[in-house]
PDB file of N, CA and C in Angstrom:
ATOM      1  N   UNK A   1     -24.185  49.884  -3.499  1.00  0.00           N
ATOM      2  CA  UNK A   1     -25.302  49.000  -3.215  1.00  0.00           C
ATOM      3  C   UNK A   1     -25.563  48.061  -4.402  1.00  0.00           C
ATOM      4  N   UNK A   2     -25.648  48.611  -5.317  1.00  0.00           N
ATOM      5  CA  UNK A   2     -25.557  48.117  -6.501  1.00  0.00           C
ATOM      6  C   UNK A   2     -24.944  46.482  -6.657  1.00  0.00           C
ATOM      7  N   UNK A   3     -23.474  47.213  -6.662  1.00  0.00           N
ATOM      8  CA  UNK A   3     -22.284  45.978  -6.680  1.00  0.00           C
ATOM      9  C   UNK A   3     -22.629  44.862  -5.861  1.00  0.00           C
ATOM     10  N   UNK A   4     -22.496  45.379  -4.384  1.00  0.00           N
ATOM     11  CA  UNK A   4     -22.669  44.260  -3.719  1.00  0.00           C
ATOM     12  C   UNK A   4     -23.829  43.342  -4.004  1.00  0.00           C
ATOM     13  N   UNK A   5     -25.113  43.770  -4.840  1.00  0.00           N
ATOM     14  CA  UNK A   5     -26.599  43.237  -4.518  1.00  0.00           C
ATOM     15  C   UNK A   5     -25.988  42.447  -5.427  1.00  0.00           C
ATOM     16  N   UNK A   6     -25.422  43.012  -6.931  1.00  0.00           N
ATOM     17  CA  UNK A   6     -25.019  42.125  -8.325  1.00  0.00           C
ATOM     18  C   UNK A   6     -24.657  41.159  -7.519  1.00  0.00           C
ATOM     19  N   UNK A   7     -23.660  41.316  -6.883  1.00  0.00           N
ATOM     20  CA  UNK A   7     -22.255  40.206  -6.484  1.00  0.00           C
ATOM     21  C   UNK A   7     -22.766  39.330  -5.891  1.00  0.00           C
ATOM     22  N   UNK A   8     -24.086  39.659  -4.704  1.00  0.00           N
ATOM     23  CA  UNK A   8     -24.495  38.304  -4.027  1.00  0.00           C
ATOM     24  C   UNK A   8     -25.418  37.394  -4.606  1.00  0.00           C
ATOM     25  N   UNK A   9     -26.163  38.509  -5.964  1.00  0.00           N
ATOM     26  CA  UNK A   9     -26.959  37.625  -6.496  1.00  0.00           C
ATOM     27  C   UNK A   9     -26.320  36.663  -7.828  1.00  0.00           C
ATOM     28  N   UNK A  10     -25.202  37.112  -7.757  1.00  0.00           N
ATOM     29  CA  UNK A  10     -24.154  36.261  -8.748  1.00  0.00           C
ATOM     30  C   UNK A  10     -23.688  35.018  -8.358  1.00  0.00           C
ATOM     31  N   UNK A  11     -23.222  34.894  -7.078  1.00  0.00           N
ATOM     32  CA  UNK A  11     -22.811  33.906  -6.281  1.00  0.00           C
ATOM     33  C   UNK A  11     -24.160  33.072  -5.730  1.00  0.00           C
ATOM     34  N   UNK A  12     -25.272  33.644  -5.414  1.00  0.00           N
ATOM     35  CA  UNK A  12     -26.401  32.685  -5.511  1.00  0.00           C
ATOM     36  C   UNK A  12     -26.996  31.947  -6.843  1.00  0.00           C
ATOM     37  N   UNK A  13     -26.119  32.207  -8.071  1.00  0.00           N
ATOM     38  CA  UNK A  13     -26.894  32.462  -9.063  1.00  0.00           C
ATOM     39  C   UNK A  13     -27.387  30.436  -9.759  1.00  0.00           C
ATOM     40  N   UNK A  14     -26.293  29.395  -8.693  1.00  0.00           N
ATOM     41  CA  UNK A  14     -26.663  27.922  -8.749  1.00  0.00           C
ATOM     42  C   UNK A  14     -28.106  27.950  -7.813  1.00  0.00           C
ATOM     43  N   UNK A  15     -27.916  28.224  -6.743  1.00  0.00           N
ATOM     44  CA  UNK A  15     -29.199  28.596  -5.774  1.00  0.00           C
ATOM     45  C   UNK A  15     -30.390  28.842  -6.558  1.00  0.00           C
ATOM     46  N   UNK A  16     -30.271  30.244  -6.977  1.00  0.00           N
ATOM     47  CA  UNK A  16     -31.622  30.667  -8.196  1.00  0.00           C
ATOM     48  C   UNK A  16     -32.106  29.730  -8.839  1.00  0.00           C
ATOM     49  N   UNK A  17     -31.486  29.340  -9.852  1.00  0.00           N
ATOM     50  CA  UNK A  17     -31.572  27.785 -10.666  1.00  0.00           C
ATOM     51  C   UNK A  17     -32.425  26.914 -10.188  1.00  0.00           C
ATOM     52  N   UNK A  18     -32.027  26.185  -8.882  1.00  0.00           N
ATOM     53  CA  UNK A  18     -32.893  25.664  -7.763  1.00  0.00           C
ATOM     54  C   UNK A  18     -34.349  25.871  -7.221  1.00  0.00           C
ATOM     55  N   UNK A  19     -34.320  27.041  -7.102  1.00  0.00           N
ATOM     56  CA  UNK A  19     -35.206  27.624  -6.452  1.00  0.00           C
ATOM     57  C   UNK A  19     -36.065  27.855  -7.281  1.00  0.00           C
ATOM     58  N   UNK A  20     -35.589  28.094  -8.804  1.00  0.00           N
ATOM     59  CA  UNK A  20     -36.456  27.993  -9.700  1.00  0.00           C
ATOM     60  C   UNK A  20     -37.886  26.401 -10.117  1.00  0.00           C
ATOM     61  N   UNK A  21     -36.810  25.945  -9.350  1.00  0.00           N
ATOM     62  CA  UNK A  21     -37.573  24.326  -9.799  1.00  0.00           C
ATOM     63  C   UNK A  21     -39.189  23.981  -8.981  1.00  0.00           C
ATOM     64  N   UNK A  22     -39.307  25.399  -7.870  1.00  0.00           N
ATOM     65  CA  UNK A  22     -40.381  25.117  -6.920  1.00  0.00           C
ATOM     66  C   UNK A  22     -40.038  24.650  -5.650  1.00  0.00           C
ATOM     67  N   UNK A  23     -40.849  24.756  -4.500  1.00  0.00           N
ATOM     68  CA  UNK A  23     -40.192  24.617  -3.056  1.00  0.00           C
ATOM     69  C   UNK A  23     -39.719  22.980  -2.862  1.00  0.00           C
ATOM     70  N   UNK A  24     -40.957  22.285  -2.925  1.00  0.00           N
ATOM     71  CA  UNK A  24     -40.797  20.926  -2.812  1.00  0.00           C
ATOM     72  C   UNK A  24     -39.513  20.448  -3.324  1.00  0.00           C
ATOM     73  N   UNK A  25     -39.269  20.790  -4.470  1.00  0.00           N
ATOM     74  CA  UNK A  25     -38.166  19.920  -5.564  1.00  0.00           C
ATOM     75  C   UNK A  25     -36.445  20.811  -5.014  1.00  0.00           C
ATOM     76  N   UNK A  26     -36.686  22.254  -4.427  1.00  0.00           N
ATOM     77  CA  UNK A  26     -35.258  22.791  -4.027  1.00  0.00           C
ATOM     78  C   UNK A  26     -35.044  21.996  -2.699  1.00  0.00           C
ATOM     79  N   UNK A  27     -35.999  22.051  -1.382  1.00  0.00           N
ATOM     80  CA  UNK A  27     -36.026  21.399  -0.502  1.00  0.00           C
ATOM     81  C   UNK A  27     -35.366  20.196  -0.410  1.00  0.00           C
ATOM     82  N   UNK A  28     -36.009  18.834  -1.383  1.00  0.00           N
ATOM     83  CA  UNK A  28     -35.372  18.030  -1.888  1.00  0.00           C
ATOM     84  C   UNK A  28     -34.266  17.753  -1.958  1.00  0.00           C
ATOM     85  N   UNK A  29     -32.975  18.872  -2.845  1.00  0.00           N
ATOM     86  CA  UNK A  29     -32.117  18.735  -3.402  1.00  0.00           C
ATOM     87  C   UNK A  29     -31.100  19.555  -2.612  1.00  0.00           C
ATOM     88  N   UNK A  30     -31.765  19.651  -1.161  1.00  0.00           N
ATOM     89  CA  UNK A  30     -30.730  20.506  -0.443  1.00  0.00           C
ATOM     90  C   UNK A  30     -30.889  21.829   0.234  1.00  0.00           C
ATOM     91  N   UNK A  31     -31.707  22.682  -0.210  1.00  0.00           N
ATOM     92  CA  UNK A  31     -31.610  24.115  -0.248  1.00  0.00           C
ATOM     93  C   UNK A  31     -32.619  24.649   0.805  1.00  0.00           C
ATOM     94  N   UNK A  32     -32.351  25.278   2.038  1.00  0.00           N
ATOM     95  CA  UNK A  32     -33.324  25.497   2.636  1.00  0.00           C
ATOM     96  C   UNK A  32     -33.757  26.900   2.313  1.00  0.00           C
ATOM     97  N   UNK A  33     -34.952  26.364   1.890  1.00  0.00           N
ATOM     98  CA  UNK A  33     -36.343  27.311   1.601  1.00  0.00           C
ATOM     99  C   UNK A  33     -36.628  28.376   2.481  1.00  0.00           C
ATOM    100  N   UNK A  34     -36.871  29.017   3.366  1.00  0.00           N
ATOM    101  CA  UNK A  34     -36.912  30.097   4.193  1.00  0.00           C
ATOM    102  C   UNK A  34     -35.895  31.244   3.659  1.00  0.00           C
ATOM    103  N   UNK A  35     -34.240  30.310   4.272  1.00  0.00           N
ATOM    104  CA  UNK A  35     -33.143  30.729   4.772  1.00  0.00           C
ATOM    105  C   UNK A  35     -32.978  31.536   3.287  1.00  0.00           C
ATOM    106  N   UNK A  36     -32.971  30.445   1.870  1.00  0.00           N
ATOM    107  CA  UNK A  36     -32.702  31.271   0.806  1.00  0.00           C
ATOM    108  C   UNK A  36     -33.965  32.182   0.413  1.00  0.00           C
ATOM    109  N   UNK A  37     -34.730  32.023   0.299  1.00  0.00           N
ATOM    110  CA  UNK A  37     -35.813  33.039  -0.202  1.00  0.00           C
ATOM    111  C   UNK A  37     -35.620  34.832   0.672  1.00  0.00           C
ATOM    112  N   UNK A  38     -35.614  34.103   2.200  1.00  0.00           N
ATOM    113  CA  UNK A  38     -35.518  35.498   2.739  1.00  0.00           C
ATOM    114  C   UNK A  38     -34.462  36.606   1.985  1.00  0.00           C
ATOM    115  N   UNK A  39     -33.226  35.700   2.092  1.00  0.00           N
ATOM    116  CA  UNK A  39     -31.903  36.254   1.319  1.00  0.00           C
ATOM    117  C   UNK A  39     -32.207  37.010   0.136  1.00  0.00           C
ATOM    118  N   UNK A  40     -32.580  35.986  -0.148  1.00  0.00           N
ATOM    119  CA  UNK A  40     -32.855  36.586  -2.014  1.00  0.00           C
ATOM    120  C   UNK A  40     -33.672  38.150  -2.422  1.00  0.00           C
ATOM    121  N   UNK A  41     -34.719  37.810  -1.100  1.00  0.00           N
ATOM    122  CA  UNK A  41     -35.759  38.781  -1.226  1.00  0.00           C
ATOM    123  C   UNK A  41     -34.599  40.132  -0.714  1.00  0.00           C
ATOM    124  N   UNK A  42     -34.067  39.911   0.194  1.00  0.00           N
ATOM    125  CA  UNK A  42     -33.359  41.383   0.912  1.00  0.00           C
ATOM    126  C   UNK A  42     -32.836  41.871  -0.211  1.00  0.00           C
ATOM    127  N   UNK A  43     -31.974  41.071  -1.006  1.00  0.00           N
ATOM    128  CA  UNK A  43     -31.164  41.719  -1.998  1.00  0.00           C
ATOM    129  C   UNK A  43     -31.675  41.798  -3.291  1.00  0.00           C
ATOM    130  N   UNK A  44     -33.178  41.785  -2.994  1.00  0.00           N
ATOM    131  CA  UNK A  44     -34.001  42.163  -4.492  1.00  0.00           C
ATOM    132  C   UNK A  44     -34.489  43.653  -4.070  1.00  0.00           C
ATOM    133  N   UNK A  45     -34.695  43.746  -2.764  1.00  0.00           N
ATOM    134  CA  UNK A  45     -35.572  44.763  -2.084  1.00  0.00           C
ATOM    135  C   UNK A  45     -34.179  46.093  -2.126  1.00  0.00           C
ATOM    136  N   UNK A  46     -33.217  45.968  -2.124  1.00  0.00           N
ATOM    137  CA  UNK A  46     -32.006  46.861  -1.984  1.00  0.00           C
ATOM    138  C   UNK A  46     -31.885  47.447  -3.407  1.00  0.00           C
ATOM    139  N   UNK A  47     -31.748  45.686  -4.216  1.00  0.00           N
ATOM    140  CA  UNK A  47     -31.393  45.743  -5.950  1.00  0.00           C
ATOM    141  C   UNK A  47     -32.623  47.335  -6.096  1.00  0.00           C
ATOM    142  N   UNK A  48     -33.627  46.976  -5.765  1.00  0.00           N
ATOM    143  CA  UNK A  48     -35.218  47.647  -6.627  1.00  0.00           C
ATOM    144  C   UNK A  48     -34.915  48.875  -5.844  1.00  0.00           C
ATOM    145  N   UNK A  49     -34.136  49.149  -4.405  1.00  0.00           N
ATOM    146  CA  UNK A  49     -34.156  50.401  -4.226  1.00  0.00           C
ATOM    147  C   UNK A  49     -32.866  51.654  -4.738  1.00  0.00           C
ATOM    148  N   UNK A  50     -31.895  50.674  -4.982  1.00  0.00           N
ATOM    149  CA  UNK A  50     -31.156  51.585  -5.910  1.00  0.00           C
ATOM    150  C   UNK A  50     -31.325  51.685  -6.773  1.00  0.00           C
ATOM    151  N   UNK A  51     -32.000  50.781  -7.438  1.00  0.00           N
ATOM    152  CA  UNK A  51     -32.311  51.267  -9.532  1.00  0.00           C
ATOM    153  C   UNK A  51     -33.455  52.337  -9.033  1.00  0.00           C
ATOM    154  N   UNK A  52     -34.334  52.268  -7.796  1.00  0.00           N
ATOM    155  CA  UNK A  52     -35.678  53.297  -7.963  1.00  0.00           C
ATOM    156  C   UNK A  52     -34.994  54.303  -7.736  1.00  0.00           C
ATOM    157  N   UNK A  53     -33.786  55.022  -6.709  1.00  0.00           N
ATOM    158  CA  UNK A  53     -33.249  55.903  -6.434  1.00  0.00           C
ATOM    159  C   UNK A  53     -32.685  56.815  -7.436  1.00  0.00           C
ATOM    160  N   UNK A  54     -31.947  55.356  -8.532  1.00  0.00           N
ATOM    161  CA  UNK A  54     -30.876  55.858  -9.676  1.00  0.00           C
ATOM    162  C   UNK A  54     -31.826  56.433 -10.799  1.00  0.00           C
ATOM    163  N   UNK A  55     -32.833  55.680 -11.403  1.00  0.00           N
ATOM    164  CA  UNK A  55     -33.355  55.861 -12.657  1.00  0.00           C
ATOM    165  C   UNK A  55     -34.702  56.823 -12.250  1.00  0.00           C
ATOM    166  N   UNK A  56     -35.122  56.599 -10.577  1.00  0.00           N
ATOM    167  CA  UNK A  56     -36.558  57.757 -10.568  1.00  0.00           C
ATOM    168  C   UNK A  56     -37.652  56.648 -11.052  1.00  0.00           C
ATOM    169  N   UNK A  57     -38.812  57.218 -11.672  1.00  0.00           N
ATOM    170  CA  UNK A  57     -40.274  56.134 -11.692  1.00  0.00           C
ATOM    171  C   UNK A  57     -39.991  55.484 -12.539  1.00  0.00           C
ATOM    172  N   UNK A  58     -38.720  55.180 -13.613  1.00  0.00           N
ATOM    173  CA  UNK A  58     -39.235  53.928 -14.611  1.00  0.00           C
ATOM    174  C   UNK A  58     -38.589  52.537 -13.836  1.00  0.00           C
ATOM    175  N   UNK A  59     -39.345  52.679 -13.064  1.00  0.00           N
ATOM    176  CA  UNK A  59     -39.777  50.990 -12.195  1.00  0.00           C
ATOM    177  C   UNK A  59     -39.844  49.922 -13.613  1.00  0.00           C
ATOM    178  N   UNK A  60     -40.451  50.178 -14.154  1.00  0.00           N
ATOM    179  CA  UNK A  60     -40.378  49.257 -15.582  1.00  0.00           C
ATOM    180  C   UNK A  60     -39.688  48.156 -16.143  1.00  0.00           C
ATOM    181  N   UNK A  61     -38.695  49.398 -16.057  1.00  0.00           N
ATOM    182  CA  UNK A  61     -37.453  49.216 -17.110  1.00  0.00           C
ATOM    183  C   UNK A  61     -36.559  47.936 -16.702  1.00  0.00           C
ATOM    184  N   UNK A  62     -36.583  47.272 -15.249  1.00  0.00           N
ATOM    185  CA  UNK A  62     -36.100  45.916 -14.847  1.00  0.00           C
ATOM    186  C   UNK A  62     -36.970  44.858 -15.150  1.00  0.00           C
ATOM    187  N   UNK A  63     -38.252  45.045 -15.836  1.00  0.00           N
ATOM    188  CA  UNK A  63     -39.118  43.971 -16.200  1.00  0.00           C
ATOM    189  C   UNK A  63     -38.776  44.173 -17.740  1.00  0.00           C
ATOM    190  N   UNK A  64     -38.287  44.977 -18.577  1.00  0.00           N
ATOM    191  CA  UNK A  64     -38.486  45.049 -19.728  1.00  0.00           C
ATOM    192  C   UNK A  64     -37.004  44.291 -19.763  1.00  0.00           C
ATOM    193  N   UNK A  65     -35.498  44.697 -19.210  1.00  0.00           N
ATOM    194  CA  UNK A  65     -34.583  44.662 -19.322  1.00  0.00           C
ATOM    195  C   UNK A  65     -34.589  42.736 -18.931  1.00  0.00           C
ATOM    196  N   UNK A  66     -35.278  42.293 -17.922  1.00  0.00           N
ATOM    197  CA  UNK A  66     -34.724  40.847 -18.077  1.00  0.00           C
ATOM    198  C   UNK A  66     -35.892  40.111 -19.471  1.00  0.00           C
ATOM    199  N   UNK A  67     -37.274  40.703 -19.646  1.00  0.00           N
ATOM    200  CA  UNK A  67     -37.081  40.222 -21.001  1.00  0.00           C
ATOM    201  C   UNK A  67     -36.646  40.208 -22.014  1.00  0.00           C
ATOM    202  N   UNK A  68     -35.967  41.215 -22.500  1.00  0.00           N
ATOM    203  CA  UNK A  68     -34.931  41.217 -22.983  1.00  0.00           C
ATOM    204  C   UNK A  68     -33.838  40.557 -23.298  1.00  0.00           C
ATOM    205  N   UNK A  69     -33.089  39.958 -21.878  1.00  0.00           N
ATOM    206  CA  UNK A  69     -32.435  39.303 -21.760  1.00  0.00           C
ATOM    207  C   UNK A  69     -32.168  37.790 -22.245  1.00  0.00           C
ATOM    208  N   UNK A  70     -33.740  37.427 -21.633  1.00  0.00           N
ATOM    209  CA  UNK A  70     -34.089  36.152 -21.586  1.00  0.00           C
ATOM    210  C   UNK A  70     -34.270  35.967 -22.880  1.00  0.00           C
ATOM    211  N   UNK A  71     -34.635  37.163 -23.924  1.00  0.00           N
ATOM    212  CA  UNK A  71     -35.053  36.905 -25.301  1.00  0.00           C
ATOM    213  C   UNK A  71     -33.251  36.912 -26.065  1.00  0.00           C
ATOM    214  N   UNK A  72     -32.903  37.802 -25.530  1.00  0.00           N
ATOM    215  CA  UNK A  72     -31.300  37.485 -26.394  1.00  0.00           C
ATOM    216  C   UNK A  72     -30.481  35.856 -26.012  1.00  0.00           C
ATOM    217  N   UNK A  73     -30.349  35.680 -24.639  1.00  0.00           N
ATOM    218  CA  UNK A  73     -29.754  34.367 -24.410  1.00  0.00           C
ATOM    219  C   UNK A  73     -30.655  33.202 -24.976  1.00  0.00           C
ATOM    220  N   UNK A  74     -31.959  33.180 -24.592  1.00  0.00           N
ATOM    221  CA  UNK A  74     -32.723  32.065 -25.281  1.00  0.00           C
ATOM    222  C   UNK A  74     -32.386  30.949 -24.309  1.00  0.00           C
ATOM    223  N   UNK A  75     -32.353  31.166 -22.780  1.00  0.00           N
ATOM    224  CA  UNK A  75     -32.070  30.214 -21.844  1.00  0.00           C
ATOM    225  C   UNK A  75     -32.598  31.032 -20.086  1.00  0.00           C
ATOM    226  N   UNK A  76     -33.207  30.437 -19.318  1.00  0.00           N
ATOM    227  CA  UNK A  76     -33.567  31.004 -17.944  1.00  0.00           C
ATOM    228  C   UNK A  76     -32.701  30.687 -17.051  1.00  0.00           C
ATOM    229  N   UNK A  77     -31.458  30.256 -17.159  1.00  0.00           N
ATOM    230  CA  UNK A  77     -30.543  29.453 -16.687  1.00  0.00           C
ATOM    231  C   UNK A  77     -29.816  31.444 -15.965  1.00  0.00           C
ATOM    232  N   UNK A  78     -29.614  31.005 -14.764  1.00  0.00           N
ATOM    233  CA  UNK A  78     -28.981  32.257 -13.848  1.00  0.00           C
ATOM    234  C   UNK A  78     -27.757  32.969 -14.484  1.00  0.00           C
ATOM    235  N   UNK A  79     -27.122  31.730 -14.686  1.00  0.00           N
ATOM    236  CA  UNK A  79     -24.949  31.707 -14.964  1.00  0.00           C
ATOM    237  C   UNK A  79     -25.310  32.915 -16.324  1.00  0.00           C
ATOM    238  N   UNK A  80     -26.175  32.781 -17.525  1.00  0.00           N
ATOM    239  CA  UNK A  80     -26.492  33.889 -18.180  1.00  0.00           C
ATOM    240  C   UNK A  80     -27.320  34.785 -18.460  1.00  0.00           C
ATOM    241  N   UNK A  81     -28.148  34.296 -17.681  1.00  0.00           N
ATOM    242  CA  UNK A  81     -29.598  35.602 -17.009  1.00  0.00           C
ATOM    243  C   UNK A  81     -28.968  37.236 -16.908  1.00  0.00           C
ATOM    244  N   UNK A  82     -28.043  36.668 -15.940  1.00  0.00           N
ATOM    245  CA  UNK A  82     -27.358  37.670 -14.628  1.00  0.00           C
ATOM    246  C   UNK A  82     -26.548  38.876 -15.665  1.00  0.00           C
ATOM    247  N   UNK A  83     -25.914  38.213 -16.273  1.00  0.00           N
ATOM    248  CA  UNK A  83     -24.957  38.856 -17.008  1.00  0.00           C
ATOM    249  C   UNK A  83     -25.796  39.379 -18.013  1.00  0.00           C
ATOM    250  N   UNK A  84     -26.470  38.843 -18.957  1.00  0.00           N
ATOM    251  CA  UNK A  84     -27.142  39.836 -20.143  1.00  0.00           C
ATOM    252  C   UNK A  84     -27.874  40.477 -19.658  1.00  0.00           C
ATOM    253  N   UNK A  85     -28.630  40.782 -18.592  1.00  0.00           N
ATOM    254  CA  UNK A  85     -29.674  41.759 -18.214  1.00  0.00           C
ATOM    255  C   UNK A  85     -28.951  42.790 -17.726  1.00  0.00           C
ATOM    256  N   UNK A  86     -27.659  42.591 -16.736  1.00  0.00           N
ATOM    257  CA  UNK A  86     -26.468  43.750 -16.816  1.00  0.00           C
ATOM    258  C   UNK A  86     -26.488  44.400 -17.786  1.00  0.00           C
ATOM    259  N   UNK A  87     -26.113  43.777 -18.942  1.00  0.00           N
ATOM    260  CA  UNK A  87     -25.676  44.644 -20.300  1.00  0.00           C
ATOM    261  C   UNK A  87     -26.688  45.198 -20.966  1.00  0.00           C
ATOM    262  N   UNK A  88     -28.119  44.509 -21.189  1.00  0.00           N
ATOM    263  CA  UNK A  88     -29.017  44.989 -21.383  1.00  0.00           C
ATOM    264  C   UNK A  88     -29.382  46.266 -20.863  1.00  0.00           C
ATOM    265  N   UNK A  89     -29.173  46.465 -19.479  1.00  0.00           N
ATOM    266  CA  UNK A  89     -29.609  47.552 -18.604  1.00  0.00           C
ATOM    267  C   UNK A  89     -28.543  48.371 -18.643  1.00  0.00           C
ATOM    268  N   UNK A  90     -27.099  48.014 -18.980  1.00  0.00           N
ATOM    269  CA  UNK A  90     -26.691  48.909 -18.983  1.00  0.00           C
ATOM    270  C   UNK A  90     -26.458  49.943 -20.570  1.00  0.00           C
ATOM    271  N   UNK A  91     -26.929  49.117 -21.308  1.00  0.00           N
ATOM    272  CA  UNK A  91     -26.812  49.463 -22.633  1.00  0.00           C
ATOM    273  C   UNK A  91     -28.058  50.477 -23.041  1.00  0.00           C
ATOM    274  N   UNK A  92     -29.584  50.020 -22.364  1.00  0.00           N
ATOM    275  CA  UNK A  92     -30.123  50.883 -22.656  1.00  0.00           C
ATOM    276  C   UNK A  92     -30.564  52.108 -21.893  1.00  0.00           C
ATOM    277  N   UNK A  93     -29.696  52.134 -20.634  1.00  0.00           N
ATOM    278  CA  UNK A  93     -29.413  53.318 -19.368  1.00  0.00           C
ATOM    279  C   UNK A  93     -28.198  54.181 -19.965  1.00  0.00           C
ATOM    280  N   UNK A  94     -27.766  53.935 -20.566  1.00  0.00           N
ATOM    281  CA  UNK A  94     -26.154  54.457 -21.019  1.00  0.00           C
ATOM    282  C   UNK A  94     -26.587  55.251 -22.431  1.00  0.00           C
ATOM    283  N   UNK A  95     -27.190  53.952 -23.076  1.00  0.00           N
ATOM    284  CA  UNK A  95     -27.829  54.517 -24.709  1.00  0.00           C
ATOM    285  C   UNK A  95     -29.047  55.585 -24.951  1.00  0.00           C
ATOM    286  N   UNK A  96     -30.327  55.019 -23.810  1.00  0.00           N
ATOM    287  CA  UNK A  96     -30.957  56.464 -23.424  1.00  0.00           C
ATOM    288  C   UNK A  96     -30.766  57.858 -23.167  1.00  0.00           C
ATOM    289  N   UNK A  97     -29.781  57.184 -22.609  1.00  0.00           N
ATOM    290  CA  UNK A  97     -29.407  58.736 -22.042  1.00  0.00           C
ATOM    291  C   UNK A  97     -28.363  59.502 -22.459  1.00  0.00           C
ATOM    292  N   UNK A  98     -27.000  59.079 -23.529  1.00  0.00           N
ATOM    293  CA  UNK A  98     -26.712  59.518 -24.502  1.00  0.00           C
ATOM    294  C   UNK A  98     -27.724  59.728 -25.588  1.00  0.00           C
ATOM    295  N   UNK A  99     -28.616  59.424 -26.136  1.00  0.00           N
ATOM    296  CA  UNK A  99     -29.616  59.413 -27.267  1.00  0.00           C
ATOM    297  C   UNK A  99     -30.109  60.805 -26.927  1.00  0.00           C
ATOM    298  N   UNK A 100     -31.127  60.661 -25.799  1.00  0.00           N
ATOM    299  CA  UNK A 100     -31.833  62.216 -25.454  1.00  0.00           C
ATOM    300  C   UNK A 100     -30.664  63.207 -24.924  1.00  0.00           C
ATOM    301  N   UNK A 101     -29.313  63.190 -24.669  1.00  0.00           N
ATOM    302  CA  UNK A 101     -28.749  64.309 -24.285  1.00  0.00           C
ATOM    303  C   UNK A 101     -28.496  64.895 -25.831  1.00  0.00           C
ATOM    304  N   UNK A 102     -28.018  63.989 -26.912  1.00  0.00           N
ATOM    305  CA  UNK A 102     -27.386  64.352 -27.645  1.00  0.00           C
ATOM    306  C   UNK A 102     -28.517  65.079 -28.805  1.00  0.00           C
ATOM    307  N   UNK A 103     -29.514  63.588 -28.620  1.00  0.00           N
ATOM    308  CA  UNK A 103     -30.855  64.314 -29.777  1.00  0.00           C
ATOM    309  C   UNK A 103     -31.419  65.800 -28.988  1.00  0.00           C
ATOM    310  N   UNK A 104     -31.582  65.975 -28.034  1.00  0.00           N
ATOM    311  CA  UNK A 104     -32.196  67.271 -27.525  1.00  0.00           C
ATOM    312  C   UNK A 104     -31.525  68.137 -27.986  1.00  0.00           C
ATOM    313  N   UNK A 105     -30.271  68.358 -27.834  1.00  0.00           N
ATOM    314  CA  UNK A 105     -29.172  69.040 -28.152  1.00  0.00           C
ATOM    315  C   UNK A 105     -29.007  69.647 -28.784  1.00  0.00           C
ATOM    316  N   UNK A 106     -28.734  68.961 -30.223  1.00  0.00           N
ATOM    317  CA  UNK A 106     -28.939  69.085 -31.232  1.00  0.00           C
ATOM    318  C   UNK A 106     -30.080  69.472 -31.894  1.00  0.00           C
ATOM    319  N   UNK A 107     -30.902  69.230 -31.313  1.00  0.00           N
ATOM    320  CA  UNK A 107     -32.648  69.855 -32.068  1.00  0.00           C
ATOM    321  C   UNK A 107     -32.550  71.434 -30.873  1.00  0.00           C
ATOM    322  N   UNK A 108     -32.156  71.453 -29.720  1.00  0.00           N
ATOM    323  CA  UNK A 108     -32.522  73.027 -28.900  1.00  0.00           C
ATOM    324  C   UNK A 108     -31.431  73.768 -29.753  1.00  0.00           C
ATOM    325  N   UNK A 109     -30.313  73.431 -30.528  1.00  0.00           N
ATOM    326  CA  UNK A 109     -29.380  74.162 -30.985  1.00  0.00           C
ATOM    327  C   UNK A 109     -29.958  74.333 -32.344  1.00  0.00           C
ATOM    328  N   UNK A 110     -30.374  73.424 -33.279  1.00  0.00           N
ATOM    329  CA  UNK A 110     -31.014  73.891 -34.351  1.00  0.00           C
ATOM    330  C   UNK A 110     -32.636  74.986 -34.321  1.00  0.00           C
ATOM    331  N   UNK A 111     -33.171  74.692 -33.423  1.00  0.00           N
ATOM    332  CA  UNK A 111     -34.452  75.373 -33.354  1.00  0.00           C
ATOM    333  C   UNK A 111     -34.221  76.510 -32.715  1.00  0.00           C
ATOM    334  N   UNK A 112     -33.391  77.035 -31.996  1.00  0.00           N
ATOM    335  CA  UNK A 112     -33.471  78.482 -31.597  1.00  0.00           C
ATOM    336  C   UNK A 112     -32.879  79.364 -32.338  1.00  0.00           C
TER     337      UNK A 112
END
């Protein structure tokens, strides 16, 4: 679920851009407003239900992870949104959770 949500929101990711600009101004320039928003929304609503499935209540952690993002690239532009908030998320899903397997570990093995 994952993949595919990445993948379609990768390939929308000129769309996003757009859509970013406000209805009037995407309308404008091509993009019908309904057709993409609905889209977007399905595969935000899938995106938010496999990270809620995968990670459990830190609902959070996708608001912390694209600021993040947005703070490392230093641009709102999709083409590198998409990709550093990947790494972001996956760096601190991967790094968390090596950190507490290993720090617990190591402290339940020293303390008993």
């Amino acid at each position: 679920m994952t993949a595919i949500g990445s993948g379609l929101a990768w390939r929308a990711r000129h769309e996003l851009d757009v859509l970013a600009l406000g209805r009037d101004a995407a309308t404008g320039l091509g993009v019908d407003w309904r057709r993409a928003t609905a889209g977007l929304m399905a595969v935000t609503a899938g995106l938010v239900a496999a990270s809620t499935a995968l990670v459990g209540p830190v609902v959070f952690l996708g608001l912390v992870v694209v600021a993040l993002a947005e703070r490392a690239v230093g641009t709102r532009r999709h083409a590198a949104l998409l990709p550093a908030a990947a790494l972001v998320g996956t760096i601190a899903l991967v790094g968390g959770q090596a950190l507490l397997q290993h720090g617990l570990a190591a402290r339940r093995r020293s303390g008993s």
